[in-house]
Protein backbone atom coordinates (compact mmCIF):
# COMPACT_ATOMS: atom_id res chain seq x y z
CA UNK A 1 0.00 0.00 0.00
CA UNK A 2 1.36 3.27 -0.76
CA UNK A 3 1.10 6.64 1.15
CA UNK A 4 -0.60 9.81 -0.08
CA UNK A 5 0.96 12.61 1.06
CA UNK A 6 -1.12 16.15 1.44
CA UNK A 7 0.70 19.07 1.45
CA UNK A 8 -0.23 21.67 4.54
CA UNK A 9 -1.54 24.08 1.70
CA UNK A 10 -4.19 21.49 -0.09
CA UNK A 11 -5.31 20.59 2.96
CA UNK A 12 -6.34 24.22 4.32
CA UNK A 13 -7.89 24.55 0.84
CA UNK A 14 -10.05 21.43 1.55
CA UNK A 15 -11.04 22.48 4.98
CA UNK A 16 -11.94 26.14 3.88
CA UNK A 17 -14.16 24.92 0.60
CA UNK A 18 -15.91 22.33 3.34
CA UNK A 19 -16.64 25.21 5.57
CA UNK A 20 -17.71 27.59 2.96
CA UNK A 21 -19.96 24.72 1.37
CA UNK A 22 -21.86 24.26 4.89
CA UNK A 23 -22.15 27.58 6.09
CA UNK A 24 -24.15 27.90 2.31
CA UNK A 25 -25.99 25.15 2.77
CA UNK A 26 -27.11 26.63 5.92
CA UNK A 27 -28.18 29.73 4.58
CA UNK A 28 -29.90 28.10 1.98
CA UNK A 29 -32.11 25.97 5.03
CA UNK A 30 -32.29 28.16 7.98
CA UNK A 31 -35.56 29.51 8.50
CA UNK A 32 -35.98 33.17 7.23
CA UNK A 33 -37.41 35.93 10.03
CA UNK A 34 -40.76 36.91 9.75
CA UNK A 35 -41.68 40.36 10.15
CA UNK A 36 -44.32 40.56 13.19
CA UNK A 37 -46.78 43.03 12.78
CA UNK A 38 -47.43 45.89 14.20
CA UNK A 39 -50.04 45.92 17.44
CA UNK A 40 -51.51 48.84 18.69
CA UNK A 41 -52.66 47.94 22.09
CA UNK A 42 -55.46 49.39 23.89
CA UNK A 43 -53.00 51.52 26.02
CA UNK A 44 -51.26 52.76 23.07
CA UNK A 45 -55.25 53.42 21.13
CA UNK A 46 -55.46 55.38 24.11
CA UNK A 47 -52.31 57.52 23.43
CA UNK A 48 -52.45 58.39 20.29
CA UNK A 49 -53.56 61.69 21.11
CA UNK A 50 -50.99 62.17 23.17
CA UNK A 51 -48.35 62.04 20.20
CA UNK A 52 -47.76 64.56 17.56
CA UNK A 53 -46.39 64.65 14.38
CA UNK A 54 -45.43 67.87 12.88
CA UNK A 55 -43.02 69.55 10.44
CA UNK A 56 -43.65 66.66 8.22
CA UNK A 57 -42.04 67.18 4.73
CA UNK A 58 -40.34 65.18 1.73
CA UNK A 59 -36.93 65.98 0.38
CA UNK A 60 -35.37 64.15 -2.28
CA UNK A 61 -32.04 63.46 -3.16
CA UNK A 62 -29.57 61.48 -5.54
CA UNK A 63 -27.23 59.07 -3.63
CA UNK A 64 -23.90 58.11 -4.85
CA UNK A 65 -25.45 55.01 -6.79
CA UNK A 66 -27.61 57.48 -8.78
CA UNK A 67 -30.24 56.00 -6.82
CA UNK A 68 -33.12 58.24 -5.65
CA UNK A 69 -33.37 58.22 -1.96
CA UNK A 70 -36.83 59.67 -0.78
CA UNK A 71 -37.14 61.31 2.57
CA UNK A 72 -40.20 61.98 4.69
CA UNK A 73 -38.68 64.29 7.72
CA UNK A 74 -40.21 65.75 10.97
CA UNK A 75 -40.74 65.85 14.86
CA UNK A 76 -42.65 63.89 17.35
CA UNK A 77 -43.64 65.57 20.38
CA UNK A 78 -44.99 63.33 23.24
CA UNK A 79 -47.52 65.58 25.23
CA UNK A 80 -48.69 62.95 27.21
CA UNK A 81 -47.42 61.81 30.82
CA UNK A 82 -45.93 58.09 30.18
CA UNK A 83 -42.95 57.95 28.71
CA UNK A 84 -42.65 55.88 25.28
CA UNK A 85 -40.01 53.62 23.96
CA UNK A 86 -41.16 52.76 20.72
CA UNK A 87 -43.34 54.46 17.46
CA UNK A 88 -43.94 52.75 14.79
CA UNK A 89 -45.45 54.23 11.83
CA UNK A 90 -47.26 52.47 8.29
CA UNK A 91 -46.13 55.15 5.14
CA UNK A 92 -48.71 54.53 2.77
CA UNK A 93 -48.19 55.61 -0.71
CA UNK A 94 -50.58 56.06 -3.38
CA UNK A 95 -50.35 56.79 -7.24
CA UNK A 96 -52.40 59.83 -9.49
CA UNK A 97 -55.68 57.80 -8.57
CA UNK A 98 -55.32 57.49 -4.72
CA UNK A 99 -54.67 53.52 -4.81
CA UNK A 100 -52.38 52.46 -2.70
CA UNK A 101 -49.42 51.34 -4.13
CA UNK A 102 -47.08 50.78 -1.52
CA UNK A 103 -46.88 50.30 2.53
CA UNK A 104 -43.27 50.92 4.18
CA UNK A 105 -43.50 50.62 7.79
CA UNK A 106 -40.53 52.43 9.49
CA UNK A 107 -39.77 53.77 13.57
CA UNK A 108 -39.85 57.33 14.39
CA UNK A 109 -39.09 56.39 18.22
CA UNK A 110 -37.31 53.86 19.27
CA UNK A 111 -33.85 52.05 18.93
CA UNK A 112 -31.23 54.69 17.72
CA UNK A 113 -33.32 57.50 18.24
CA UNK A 114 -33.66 56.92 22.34
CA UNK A 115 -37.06 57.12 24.08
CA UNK A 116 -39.46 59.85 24.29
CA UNK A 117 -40.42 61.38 27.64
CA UNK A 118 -43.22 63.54 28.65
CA UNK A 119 -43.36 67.05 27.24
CA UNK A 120 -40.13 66.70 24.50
CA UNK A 121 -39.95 66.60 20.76
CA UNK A 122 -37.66 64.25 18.91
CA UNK A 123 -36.81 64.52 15.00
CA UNK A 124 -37.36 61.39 12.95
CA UNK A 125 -36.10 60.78 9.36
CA UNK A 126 -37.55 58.13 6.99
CA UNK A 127 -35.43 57.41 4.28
CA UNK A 128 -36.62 55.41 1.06
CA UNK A 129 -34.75 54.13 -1.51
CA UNK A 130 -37.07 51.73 -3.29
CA UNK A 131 -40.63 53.40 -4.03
CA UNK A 132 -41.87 52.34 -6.75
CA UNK A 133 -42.84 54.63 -10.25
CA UNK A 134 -46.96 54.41 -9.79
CA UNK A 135 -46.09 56.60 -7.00
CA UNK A 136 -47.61 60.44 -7.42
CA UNK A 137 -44.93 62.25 -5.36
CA UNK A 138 -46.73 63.30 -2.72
CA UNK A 139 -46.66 63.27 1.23
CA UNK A 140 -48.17 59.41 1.87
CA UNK A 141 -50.50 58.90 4.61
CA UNK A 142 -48.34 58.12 8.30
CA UNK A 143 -50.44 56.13 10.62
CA UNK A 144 -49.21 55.05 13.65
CA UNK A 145 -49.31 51.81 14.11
CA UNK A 146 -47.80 50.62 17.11
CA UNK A 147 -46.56 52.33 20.82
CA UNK A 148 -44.59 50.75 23.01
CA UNK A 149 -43.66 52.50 27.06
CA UNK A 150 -41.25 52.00 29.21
């Protein structure tokens, strides 16, 4: 019987394409996240008149890509007396003839942006880079559809 001899190098190369073939194959089978939707509890039905939007305005720009990057900019003001960790909003969009043709929900408190106590304003920027061309330009509707408190 005769020896095979590996070198150190074909080896490594083996052991890398192995690895790279099962961390694919577990992409490929892993189970995708699902996108939970947005509740707006009783507390937070309660609230909503307790949060303000204002300043709310579009601006458009070009980004690097030559993509257009759509953003809807403003302030939330939380004149209520509970603090709130979270605000989730539903942008709907709608072409010439007022049917919706797109729903992009996006935060305007929460994570980055900190918490919102009683009595302060925070700034919010939506940016959106994939609208599609039935849209009609204007301001879409902003509902909010989840609140969250600490």
């Amino acid at each position: 019987m005769q020896d095979v001899k590996i070198s150190p190098v074909t080896f490594v190369v083996a052991l890398a394409a192995m690895l790279l073939l099962g961390l694919l194959g577990w992409f490929a089978v892993r189970p995708k996240p699902v996108a939970q939707p947005a509740v707006l509890t009783e507390e937070g039905k309660a609230y909503l008149d307790s949060l303000a939007l204002s300043d709310v305005h579009l601006q458009a720009a070009e980004s690097y890509t030559q993509a257009r990057l759509v953003e809807i900019l403003g302030n939330v003001t939380n004149n209520g007396q509970k603090t709130v960790k979270l605000v989730e909003v539903v942008c709907v969009f709608r072409d010439t003839n007022g049917v919706e043709t797109q729903r992009e929900r996006a935060f305007v408190v929460g994570g980055r942006l900190g918490s919102l106590a009683p009595g302060k304003t925070l700034p919010f920027r939506l940016p959106f880079d994939n609208l599609g061309e039935a849209w009609n330009q204007a301001m879409p509707s902003l509902v909010i559809a989840q609140i969250q408190f600490e």
